[in-house]
Protein backbone atom coordinates (compact mmCIF):
# COMPACT_ATOMS: atom_id res chain seq x y z
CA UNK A 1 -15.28 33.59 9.58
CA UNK A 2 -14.93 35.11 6.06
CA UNK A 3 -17.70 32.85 4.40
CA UNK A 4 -18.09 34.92 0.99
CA UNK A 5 -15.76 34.68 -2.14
CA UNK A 6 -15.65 36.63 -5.20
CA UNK A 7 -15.72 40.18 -6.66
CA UNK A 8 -18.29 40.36 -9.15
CA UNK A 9 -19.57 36.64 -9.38
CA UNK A 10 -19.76 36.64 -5.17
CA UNK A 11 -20.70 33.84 -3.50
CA UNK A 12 -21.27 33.64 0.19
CA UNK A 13 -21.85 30.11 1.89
CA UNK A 14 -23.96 29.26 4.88
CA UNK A 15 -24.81 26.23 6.92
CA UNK A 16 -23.24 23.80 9.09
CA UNK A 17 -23.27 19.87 9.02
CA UNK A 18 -25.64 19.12 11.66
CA UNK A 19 -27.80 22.20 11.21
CA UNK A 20 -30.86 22.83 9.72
CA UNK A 21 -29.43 23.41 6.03
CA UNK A 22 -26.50 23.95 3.75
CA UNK A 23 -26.44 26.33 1.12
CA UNK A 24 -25.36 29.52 -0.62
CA UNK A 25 -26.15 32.97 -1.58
CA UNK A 26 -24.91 34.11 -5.03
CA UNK A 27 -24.76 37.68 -5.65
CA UNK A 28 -23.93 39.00 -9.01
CA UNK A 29 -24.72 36.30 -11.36
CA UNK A 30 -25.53 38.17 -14.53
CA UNK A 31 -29.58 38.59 -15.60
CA UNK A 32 -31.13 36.53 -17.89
CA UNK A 33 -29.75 33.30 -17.74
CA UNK A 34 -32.05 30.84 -18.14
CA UNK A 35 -31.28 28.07 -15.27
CA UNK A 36 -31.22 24.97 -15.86
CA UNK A 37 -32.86 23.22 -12.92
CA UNK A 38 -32.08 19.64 -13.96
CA UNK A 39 -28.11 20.25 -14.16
CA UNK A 40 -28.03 21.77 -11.44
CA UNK A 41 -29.56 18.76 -9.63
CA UNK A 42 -27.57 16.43 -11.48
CA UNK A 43 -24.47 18.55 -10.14
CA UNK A 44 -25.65 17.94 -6.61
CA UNK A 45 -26.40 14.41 -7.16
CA UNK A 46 -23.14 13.64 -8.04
CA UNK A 47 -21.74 15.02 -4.59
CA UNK A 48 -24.61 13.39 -2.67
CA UNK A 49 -23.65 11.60 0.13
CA UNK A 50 -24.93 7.39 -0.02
CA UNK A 51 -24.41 7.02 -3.37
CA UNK A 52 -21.88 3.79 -3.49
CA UNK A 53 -19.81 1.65 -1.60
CA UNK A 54 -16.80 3.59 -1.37
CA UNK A 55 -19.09 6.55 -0.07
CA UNK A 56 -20.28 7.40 3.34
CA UNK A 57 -23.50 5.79 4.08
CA UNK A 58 -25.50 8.27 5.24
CA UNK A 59 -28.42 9.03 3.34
CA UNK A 60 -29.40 12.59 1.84
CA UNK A 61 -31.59 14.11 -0.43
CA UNK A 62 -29.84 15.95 -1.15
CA UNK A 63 -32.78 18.41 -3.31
CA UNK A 64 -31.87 21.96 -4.26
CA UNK A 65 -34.48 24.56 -3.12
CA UNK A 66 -33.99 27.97 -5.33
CA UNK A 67 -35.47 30.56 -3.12
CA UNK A 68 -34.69 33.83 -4.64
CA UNK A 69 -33.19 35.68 -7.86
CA UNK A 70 -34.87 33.46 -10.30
CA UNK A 71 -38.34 34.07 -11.55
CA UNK A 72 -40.15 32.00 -14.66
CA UNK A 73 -37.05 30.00 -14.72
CA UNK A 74 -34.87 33.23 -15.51
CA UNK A 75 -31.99 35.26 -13.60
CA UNK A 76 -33.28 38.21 -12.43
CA UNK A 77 -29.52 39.86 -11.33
CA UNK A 78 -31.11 39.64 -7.58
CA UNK A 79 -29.09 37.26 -5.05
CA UNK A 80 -29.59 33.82 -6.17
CA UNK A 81 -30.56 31.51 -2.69
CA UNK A 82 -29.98 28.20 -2.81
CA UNK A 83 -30.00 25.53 -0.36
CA UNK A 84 -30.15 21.73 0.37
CA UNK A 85 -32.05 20.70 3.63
CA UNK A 86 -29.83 18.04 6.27
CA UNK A 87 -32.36 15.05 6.86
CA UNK A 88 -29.83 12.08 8.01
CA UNK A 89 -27.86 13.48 10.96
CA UNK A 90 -27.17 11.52 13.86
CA UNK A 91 -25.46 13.51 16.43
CA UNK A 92 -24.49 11.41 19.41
CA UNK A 93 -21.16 10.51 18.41
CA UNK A 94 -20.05 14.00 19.09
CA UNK A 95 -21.20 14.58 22.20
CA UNK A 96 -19.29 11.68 23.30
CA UNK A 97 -16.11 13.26 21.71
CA UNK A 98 -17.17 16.93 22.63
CA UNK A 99 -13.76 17.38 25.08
CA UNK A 100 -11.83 15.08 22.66
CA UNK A 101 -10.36 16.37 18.81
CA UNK A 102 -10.63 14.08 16.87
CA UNK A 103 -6.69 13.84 15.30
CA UNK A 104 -6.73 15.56 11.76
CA UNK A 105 -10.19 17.27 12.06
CA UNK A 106 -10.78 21.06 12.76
CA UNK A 107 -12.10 20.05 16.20
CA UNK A 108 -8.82 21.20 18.27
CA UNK A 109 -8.51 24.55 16.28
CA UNK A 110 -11.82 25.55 16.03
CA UNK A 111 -12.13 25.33 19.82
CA UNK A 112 -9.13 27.88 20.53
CA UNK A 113 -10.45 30.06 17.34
CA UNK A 114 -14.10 30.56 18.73
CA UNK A 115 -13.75 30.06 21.86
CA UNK A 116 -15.86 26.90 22.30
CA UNK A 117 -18.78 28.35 20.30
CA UNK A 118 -18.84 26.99 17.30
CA UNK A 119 -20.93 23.99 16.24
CA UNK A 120 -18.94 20.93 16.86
CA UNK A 121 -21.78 18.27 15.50
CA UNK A 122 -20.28 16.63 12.23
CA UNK A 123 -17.38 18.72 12.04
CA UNK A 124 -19.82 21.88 11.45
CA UNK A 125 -18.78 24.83 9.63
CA UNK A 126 -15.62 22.59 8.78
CA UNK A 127 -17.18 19.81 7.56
CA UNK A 128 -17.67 18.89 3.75
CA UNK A 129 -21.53 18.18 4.05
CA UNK A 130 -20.89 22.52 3.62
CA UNK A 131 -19.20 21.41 -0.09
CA UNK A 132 -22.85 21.66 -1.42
CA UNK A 133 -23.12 24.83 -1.64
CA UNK A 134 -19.96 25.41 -3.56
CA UNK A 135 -21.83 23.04 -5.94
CA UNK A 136 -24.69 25.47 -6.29
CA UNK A 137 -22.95 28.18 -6.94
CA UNK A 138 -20.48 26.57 -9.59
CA UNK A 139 -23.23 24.92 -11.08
CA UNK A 140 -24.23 27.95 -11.95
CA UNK A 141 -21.50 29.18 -13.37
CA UNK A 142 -20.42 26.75 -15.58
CA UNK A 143 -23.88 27.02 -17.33
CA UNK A 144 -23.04 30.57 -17.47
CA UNK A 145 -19.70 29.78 -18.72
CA UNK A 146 -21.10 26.98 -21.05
CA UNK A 147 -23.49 29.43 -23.06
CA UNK A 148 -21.72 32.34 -23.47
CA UNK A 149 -18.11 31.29 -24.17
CA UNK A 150 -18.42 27.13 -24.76
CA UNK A 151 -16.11 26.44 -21.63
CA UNK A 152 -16.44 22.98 -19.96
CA UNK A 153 -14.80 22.22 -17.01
CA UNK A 154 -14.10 18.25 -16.55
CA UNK A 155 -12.35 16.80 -13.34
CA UNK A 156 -11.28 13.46 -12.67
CA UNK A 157 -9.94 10.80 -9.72
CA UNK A 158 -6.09 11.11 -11.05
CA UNK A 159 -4.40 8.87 -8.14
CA UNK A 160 -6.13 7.39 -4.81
CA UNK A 161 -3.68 5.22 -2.95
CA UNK A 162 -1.08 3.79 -4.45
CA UNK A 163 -2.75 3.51 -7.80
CA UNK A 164 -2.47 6.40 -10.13
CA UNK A 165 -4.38 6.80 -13.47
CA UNK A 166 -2.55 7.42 -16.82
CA UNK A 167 -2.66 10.88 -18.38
CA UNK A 168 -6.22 11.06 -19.90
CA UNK A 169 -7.35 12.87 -23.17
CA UNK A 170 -9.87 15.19 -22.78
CA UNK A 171 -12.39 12.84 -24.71
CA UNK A 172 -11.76 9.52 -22.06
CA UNK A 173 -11.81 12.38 -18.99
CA UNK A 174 -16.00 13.22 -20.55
CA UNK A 175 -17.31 10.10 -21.93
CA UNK A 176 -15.70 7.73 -19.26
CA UNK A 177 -15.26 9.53 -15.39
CA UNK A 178 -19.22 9.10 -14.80
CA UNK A 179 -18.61 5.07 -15.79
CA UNK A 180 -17.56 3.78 -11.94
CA UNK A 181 -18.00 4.78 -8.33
CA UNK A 182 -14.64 6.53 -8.00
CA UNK A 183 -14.59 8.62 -10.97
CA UNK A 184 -11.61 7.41 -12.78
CA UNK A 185 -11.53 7.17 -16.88
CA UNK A 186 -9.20 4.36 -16.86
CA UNK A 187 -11.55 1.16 -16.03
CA UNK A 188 -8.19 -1.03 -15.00
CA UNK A 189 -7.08 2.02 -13.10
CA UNK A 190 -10.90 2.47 -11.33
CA UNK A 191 -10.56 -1.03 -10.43
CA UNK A 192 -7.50 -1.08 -8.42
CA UNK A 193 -8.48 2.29 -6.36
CA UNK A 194 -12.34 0.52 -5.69
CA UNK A 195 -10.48 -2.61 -3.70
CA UNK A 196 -7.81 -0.69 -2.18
CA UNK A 197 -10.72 2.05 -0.88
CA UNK A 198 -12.90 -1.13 0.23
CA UNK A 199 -9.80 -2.31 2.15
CA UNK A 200 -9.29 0.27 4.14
CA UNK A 201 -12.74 0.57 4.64
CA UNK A 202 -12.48 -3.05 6.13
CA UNK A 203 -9.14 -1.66 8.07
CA UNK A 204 -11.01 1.03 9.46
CA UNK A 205 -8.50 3.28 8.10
CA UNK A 206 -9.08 5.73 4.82
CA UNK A 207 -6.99 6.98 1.78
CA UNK A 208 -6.31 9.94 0.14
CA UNK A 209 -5.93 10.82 -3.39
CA UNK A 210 -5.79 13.60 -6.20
CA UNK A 211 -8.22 15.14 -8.71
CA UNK A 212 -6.93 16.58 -11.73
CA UNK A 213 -9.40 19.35 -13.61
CA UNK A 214 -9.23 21.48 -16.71
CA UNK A 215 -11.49 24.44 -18.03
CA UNK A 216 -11.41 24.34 -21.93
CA UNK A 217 -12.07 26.87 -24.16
CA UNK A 218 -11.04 29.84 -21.52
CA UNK A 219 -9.79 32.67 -23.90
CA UNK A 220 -6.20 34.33 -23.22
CA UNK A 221 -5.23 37.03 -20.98
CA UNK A 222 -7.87 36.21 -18.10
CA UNK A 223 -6.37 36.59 -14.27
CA UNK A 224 -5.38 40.15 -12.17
CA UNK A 225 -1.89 40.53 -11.88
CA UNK A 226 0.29 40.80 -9.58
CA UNK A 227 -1.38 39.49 -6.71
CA UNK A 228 -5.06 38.43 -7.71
CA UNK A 229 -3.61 36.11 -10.11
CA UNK A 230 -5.45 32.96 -11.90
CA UNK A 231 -3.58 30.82 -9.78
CA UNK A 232 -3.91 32.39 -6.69
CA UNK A 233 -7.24 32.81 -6.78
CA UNK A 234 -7.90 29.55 -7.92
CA UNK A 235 -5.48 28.09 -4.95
CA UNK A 236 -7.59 30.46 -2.56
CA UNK A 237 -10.65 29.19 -3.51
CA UNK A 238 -9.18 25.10 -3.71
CA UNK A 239 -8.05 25.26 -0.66
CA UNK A 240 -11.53 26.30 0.79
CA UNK A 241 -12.15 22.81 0.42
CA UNK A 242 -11.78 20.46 3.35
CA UNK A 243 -8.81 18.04 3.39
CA UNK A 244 -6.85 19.55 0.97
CA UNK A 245 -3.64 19.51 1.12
CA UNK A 246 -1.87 20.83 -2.29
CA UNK A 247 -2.69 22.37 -5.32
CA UNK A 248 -0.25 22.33 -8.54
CA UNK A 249 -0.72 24.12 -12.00
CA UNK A 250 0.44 21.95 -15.16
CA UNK A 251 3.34 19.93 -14.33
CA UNK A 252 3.46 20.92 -10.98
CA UNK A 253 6.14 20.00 -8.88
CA UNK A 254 7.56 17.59 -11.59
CA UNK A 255 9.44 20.67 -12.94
CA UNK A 256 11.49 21.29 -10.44
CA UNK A 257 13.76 18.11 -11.78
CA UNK A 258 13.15 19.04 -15.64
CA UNK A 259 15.30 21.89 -17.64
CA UNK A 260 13.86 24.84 -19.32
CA UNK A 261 14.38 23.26 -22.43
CA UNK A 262 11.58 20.70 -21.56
CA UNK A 263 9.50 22.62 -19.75
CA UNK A 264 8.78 25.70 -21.78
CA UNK A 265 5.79 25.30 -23.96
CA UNK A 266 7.01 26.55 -27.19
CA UNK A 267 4.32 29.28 -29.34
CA UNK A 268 2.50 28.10 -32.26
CA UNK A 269 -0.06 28.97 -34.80
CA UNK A 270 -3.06 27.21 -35.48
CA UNK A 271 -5.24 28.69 -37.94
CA UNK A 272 -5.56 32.50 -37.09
CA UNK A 273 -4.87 31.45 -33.16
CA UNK A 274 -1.22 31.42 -31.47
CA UNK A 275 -1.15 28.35 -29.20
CA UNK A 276 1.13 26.79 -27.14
CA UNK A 277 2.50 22.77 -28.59
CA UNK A 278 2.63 21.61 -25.15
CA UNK A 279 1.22 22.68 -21.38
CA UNK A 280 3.40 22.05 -18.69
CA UNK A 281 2.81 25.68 -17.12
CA UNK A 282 -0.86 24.80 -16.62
CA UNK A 283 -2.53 27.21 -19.33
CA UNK A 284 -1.00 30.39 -17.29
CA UNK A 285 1.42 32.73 -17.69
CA UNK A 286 2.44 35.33 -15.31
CA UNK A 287 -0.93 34.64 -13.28
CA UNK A 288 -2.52 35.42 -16.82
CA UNK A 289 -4.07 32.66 -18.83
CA UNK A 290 -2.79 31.32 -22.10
CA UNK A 291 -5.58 30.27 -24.12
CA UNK A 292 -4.67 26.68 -23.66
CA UNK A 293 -6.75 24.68 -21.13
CA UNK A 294 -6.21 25.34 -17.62
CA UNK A 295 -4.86 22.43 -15.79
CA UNK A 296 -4.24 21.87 -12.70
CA UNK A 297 -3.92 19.04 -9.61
CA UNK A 298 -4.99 19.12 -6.14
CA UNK A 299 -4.37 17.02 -3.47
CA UNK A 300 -6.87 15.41 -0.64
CA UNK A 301 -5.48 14.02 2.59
CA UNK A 302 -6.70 10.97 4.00
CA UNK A 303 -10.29 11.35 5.59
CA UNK A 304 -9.73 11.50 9.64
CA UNK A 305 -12.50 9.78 10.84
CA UNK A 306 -11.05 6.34 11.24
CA UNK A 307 -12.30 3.47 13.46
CA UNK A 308 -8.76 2.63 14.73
CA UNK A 309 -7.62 4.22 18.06
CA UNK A 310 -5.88 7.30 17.72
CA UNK A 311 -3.72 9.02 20.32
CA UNK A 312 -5.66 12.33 21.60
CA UNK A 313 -6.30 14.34 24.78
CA UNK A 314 -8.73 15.56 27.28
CA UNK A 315 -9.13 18.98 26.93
CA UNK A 316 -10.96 19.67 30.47
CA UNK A 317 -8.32 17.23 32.24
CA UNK A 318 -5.59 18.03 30.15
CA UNK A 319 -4.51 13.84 30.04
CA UNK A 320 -3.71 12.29 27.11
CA UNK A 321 -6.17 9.70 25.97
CA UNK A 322 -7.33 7.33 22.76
CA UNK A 323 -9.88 7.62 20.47
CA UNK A 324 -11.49 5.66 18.11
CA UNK A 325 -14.11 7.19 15.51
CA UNK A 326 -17.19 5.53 15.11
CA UNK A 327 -19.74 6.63 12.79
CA UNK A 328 -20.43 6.97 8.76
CA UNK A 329 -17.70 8.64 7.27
CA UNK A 330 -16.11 7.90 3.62
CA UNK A 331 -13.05 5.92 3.16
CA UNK A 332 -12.23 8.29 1.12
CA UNK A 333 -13.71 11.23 -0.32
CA UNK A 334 -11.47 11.91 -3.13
CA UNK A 335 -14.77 10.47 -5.69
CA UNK A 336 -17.23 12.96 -4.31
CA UNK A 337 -14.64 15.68 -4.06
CA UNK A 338 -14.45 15.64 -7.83
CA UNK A 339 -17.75 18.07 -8.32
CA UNK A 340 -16.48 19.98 -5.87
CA UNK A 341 -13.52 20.56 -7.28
CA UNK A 342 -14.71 21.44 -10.84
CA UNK A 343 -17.90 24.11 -8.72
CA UNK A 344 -14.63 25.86 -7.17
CA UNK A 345 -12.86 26.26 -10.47
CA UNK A 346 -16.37 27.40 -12.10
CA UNK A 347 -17.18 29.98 -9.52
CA UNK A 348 -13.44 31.29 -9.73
CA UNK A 349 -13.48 31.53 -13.77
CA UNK A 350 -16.44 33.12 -13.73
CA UNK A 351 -15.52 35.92 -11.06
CA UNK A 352 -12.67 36.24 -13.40
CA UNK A 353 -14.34 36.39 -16.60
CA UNK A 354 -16.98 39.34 -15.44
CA UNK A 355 -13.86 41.31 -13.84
CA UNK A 356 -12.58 41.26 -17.94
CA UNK A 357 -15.35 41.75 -19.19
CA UNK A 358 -16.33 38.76 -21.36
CA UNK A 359 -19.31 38.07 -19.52
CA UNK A 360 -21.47 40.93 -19.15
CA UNK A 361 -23.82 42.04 -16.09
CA UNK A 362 -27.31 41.22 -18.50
CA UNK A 363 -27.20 38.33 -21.01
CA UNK A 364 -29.17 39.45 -23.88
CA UNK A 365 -32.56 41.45 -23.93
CA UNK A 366 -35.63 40.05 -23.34
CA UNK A 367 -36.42 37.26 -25.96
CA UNK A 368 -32.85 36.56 -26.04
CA UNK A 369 -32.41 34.38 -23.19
CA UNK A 370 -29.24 32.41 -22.59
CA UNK A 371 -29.21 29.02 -21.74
């Protein structure tokens, strides 16, 4: 498996979903950032697992041990450890399935990949319980990111369903996302996704949705053409995440139906800055970012673990059979993907940022402490 991401900011990710732990190991985070424990928990706490009724029900912790890299509450520019303990596992569904994929899980492919070796408990090394870490680490880095250059990355539930939020100023997307269980700023919008998620709940089928995100405040001429790009290292990292599906930049794949006309963003000048009127491309040019926020979409599928029988097979007796998926498994997981998605974008910046140079190895001498 390649389990480690990044050039400067790295960040390597270990655990499995039935195992003893999840977490990461984050090698090159600059010296003398002073970490703020209680974001980073509240980070975590908004991926946590059990947290509403349109959430799986298992119950974790969920707390963040930092076991190396930091000392009196300080980067040290050592690997940064960080991990979150599995409490709440209950395995014996999967033995029962153990000869059995489970249709639209990692099951079937990880079998032929490792050759029956891998840890098939919860989906292990494939499932998003491993999300966590990716929390850790981009927790990290947008405090990082926060104190030296004032960037904020905000995501959001865009579309879950068939009921898709309005576009959302970047003031509703901060003061309002935190304001329901599935992390939508429109309350009417929030509304309509909570029933139809709680149907198919009740169906014992699931949904699948979108999350749109934007880092603010990124300067211009960030990314490494031609092919460590922005965008494809942004994709890369996006689609690390489990169940998704697609990943668009600005207007996505609405502009293949509009003309050049509309979707150029024409240059301006605001002040002493040049700035773009409009952001269709997604705040990147030529895999080179624009100054303007960098937008962009991505796209879960529906979770896989559904109660109602599926067609499968038998992979000792080679017969086709039917499965149905008991257990404790979100209805969707679009609302705790939304953390996630933000950590990935964080961790990607970042990486991006050092490789430029705007963020520097040590932040300020001693008595000078960011953060």
């Amino acid at each position: 498996m390649s389990n480690t991401i990044g050039r400067l900011y790295k960040v390597t990710s270990f655990g499995e979903s039935h195992g003893r732990c999840v977490g990461v190991v984050v090698d090159g985070c600059p010296a003398g950032h002073r970490l703020d424990s209680e974001h980073l928990q509240a980070e975590l706490d908004r991926r946590r697992p059990g947290q509403s009724n349109v959430s799986t029900s298992r119950r974790e912790e969920d707390r963040v041990e930092v076991l190396s890299g930091v000392f009196n509450g300080v980067t040290t520019g050592a690997p940064i450890c960080m991990l979150v303990w599995n409490r709440d596992m209950d395995s014996t569904r999967y033995e029962e399935h153990r000869w059995t994929p489970r249709p639209g899980h990692a099951n079937y492919t990880a079998e032929k990949r490792y050759g029956g070796h891998q840890d098939y408990r919860g989906g292990g090394r494939f499932s998003g319980r491993v999300t966590a870490g990716y929390v850790m680490a981009g927790a990290l880095a947008k405090q990082v990111l926060a104190v030296t250059h004032g960037i904020e990355i905000l995501g959001y539930t865009s579309q879950i369903g068939s009921h898709k939020a309005p576009d959302m100023s970047f003031d509703q997307v901060m003061s309002k996302t935190e304001m329901n269980p599935v992390r939508c700023p429109d309350p009417d919008t929030a509304r309509e996704m909570e029933k139809e998620i709680l149907k198919a709940r009740d169906e014992g089928d699931s949904l699948g949705g979108t999350v749109k995100c934007m880092a603010l405040n990124a300067p211009p001429g960030v990314g490494q053409p031609v092919f460590d790009t922005i965008e494809g290292d942004l994709a890369k990292a996006l689609f690390s995440i489990p169940a998704v599906k697609a990943v668009e930049f600005g207007a996505g794949k609405a502009l293949a139906s509009m003309k050049g006309s509309e979707s150029n963003d024409p240059y301006t000048v605001v002040g002493d800055r040049v700035e773009t009127a409009s952001n269709d491309m997604g705040g990147v040019l030529g895999g080179v970012s624009t100054g303007a926020a960098i937008e962009f979409t991505v796209t879960f599928k529906p979770t896989p673990s559904i109660s109602k029988p599926q067609r499968t097979v038998d992979l000792k007796t080679l017969e086709e059979t039917t499965i149905a998926v008991e257990g404790r498994h979100d209805p969707c997981i679009v609302p705790r993907a939304v953390p996630v998605v933000e950590s990935v974008a964080a961790i990607v910046l970042l990486d991006h940022m050092m490789q430029r140079g705007h963020v520097g190895q040590v932040l300020g001498e001693l008595g000078e402490l960011h953060g």
